[in-house]
N, C-alpha and C. Protein backbone atom coordinates (compact mmCIF):
# COMPACT_ATOMS: atom_id res chain seq x y z
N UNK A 1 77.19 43.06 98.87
CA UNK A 1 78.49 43.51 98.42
C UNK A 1 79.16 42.38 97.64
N UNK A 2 79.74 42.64 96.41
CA UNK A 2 80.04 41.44 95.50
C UNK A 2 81.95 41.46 96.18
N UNK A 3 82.39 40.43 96.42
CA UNK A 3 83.63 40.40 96.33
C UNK A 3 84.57 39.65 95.13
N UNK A 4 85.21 40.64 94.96
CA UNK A 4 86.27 40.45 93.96
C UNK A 4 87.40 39.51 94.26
N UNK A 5 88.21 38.91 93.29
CA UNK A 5 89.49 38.28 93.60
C UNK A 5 90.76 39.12 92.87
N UNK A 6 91.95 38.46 93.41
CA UNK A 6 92.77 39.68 92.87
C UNK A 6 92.64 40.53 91.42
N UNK A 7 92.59 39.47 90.46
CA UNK A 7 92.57 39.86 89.52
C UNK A 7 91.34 40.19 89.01
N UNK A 8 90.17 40.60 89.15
CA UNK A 8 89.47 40.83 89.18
C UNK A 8 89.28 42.49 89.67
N UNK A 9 90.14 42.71 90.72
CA UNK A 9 90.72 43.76 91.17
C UNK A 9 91.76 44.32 90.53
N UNK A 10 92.03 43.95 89.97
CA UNK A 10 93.37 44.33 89.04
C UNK A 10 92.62 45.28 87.73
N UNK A 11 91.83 44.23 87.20
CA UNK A 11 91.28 44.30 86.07
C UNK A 11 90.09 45.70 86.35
N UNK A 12 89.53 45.87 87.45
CA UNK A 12 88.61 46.93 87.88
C UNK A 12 89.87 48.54 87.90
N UNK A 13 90.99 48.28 88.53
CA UNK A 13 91.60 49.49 88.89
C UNK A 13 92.61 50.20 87.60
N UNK A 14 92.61 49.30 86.56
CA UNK A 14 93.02 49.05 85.07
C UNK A 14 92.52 50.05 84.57
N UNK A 15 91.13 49.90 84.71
CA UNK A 15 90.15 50.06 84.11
C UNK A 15 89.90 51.73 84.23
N UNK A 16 89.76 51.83 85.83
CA UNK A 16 89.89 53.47 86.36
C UNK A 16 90.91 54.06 85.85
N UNK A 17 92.40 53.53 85.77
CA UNK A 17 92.95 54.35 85.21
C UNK A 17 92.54 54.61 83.49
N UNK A 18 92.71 53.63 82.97
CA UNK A 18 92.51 54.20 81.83
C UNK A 18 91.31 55.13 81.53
N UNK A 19 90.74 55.29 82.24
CA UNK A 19 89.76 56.25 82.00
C UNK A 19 89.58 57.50 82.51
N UNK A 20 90.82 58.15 82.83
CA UNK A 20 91.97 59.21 82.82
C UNK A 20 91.67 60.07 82.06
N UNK A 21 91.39 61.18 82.09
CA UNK A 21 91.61 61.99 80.83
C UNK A 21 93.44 61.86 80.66
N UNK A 22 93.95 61.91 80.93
CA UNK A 22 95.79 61.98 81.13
C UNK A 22 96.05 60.82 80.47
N UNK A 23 95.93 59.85 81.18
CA UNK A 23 95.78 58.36 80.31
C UNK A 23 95.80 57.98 78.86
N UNK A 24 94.57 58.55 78.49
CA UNK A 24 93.71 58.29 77.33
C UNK A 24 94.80 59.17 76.37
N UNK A 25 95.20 60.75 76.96
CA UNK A 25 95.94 61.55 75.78
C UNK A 25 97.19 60.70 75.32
N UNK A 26 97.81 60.17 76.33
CA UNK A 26 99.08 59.20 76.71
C UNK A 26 98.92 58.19 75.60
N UNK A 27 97.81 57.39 75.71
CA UNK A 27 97.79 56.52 74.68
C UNK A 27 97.46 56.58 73.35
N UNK A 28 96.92 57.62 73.18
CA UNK A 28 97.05 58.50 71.50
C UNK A 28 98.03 58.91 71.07
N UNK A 29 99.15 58.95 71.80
CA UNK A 29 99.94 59.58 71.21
C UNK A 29 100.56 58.46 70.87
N UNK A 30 100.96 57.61 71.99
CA UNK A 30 101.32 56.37 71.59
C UNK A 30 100.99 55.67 70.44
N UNK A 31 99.68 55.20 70.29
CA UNK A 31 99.22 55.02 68.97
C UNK A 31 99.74 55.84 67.63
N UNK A 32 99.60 57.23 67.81
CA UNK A 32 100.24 58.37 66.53
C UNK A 32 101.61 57.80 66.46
N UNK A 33 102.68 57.64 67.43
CA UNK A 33 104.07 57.23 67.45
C UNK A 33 103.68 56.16 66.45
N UNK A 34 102.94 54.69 66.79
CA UNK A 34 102.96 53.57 66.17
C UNK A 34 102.80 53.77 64.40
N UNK A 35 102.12 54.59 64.19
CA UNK A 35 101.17 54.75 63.16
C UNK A 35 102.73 55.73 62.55
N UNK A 36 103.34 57.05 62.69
CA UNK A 36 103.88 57.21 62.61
C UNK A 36 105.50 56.03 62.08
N UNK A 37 105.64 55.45 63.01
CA UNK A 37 106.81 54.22 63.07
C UNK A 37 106.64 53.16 61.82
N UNK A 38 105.00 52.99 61.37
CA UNK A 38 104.37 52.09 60.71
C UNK A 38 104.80 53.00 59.40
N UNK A 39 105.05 53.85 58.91
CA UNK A 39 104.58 54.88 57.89
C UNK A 39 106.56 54.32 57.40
N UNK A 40 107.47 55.09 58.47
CA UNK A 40 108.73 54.68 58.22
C UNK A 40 109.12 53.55 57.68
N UNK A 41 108.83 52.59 58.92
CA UNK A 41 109.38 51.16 59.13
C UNK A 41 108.33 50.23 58.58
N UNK A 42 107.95 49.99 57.39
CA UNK A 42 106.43 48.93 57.39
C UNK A 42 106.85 47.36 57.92
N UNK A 43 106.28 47.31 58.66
CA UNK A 43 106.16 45.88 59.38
C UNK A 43 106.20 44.86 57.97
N UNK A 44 107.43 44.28 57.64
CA UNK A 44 107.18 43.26 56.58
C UNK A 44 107.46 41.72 57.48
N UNK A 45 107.20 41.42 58.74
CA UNK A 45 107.47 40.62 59.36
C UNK A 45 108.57 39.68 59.38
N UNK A 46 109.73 40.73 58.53
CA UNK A 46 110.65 39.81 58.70
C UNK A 46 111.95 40.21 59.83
N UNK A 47 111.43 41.26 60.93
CA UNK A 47 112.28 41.04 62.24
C UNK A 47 112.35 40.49 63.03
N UNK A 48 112.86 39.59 63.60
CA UNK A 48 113.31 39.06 64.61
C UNK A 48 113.03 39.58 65.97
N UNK A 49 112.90 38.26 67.36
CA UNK A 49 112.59 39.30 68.30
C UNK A 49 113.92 40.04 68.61
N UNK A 50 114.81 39.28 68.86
CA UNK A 50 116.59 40.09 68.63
C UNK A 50 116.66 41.32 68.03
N UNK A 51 115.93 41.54 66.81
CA UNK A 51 116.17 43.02 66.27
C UNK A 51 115.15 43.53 66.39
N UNK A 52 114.03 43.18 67.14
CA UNK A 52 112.67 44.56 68.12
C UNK A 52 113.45 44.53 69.48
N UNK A 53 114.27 43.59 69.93
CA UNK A 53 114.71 44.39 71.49
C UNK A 53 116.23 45.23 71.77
N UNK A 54 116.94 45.07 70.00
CA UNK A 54 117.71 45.98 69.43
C UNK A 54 117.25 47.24 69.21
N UNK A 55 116.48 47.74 68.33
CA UNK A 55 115.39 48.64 68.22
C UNK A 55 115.09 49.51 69.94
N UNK A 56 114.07 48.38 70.29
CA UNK A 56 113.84 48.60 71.57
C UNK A 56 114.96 49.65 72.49
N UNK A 57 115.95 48.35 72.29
CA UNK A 57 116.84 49.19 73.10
C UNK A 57 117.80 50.58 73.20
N UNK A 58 117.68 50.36 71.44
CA UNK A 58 118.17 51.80 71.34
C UNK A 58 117.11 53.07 71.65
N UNK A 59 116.10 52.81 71.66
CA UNK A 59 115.24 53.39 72.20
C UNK A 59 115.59 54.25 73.42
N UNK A 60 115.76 53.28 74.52
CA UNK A 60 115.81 53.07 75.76
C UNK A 60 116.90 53.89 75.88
N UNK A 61 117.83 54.03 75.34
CA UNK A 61 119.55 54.49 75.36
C UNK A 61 118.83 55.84 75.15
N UNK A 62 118.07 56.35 73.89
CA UNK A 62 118.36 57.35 73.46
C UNK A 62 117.24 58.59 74.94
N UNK A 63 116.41 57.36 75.78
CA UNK A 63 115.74 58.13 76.95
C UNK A 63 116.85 58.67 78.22
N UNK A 64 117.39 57.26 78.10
CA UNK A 64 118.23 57.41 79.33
C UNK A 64 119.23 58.81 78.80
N UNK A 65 119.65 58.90 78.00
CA UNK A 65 120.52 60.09 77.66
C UNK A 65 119.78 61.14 77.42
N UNK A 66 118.50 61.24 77.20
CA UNK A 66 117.93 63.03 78.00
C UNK A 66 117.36 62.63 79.34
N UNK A 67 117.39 62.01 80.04
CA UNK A 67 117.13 61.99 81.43
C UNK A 67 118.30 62.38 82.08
N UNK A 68 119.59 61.83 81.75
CA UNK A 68 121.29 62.18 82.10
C UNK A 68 121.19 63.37 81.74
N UNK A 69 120.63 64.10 80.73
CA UNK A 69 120.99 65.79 80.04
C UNK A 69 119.78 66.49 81.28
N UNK A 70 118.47 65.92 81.39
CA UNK A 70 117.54 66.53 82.36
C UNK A 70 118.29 66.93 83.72
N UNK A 71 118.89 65.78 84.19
CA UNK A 71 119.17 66.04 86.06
C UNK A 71 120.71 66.40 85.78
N UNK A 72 121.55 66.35 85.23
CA UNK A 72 122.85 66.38 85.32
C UNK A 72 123.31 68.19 84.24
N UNK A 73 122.57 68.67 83.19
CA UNK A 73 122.92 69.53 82.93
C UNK A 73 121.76 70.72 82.94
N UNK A 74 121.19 70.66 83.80
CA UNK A 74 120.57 72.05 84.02
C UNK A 74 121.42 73.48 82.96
N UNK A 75 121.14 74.14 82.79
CA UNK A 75 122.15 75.60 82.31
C UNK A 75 121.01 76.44 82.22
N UNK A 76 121.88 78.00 82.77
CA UNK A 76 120.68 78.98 82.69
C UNK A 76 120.46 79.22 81.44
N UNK A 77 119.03 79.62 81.31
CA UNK A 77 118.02 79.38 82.22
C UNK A 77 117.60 78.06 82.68
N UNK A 78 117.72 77.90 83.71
CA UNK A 78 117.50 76.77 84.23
C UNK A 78 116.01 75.95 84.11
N UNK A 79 114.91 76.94 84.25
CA UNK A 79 113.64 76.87 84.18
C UNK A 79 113.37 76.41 82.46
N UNK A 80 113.79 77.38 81.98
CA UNK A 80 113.61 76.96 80.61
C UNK A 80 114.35 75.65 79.60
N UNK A 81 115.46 75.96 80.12
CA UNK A 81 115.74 74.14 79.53
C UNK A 81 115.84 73.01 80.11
N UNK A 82 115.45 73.16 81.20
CA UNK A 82 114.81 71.88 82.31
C UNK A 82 113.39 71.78 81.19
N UNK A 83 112.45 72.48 81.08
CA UNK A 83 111.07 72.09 80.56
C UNK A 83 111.46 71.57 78.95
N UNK A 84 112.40 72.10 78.30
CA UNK A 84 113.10 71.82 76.99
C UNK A 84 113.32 70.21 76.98
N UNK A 85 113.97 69.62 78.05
CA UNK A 85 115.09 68.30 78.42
C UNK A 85 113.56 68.01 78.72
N UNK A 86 112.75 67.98 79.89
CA UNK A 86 111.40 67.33 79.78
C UNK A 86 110.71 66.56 79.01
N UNK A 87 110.71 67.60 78.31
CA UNK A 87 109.70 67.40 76.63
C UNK A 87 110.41 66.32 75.71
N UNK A 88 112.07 65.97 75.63
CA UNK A 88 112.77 65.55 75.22
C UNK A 88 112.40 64.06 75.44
N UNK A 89 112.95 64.35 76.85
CA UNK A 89 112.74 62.48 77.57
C UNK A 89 111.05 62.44 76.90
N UNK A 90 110.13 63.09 77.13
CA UNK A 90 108.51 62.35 76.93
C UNK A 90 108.38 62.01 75.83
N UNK A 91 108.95 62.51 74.81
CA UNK A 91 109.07 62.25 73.33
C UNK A 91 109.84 60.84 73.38
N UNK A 92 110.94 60.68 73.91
CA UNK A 92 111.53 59.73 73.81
C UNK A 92 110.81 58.13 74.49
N UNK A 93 110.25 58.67 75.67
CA UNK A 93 109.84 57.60 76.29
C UNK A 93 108.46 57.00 75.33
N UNK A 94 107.34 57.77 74.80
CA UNK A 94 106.88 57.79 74.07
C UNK A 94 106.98 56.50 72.72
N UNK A 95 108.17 57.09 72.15
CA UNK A 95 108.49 56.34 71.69
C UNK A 95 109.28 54.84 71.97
N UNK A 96 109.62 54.97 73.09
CA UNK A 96 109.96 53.57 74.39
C UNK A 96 108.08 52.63 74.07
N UNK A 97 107.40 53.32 74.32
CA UNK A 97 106.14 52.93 74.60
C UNK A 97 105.93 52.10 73.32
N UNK A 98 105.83 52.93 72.34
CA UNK A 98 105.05 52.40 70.87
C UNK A 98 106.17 51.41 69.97
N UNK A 99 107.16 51.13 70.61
CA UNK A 99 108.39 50.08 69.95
C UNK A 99 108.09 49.21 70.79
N UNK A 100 107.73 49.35 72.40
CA UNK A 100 107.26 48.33 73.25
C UNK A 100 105.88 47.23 72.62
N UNK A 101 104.78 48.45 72.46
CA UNK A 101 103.64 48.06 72.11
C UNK A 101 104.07 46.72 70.55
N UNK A 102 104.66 47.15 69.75
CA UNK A 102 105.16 46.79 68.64
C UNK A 102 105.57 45.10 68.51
N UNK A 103 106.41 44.95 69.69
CA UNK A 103 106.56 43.94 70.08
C UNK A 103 105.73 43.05 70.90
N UNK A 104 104.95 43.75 71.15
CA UNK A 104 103.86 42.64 72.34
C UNK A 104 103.28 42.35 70.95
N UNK A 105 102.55 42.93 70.20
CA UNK A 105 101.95 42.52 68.36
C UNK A 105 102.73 41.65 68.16
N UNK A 106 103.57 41.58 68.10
CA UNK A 106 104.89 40.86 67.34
C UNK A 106 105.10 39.16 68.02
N UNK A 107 104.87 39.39 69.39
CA UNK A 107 104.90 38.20 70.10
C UNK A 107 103.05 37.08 70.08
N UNK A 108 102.09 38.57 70.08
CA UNK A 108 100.69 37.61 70.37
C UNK A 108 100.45 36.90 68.69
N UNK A 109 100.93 38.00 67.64
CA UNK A 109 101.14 37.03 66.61
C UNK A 109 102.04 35.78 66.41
N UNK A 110 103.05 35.67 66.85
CA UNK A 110 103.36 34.05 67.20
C UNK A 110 102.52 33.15 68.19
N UNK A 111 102.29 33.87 68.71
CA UNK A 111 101.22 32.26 69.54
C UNK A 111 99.46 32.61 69.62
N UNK A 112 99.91 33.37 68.68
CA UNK A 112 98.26 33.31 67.80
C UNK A 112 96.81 33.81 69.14
């Protein structure tokens, strides 16, 4: 029996997940967001990390406010625009994800 160390363990259970069917759709889309975002916004490297965690954050604002519209305004049909507000936040978080991703690029290109 080989024993592992934490990270080693880390790096094994990483691994299982991503190999998710759920996962994998998750991170395509993510990618499409990026690729998408790239098409808008072309990376001319002249933002700042200040204005990716501006960005970022409006991001973040614009989740938290269909998550506030998800649990706080239900209206009948309830069923139906609960799954409406759903779809909202995943889109949004989504895009939380691929402005995230954006910036980790943004940072491993400074320290190379």
């Amino acid at each position: 029996m080989k024993f592992m160390n934490n990270e080693q363990k880390a790096d094994s259970e990483a691994l299982d997940r991503v190999e998710t069917e759920s996962f994998g759709s998750i991170c395509i889309e993510i990618a499409k967001e990026r690729n998408s975002q790239d098409r808008k916004f072309p990376q001319n490297g002249k933002n700042t990390l200040a204005e990716w965690m501006l960005i970022l954050s409006e991001e973040v604002g614009e989740a938290a406010k269909e998550a506030c519209d998800t649990h706080f305004h239900p209206t009948p049909p309830e069923e139906v625009r609960t799954r409406i507000l759903w779809r909202k936040l995943r889109y949004e978080l989504i895009q939380v994800a691929a402005v995230t991703i954006v910036i980790i690029e943004w940072i491993d290109k400074k320290i190379g």
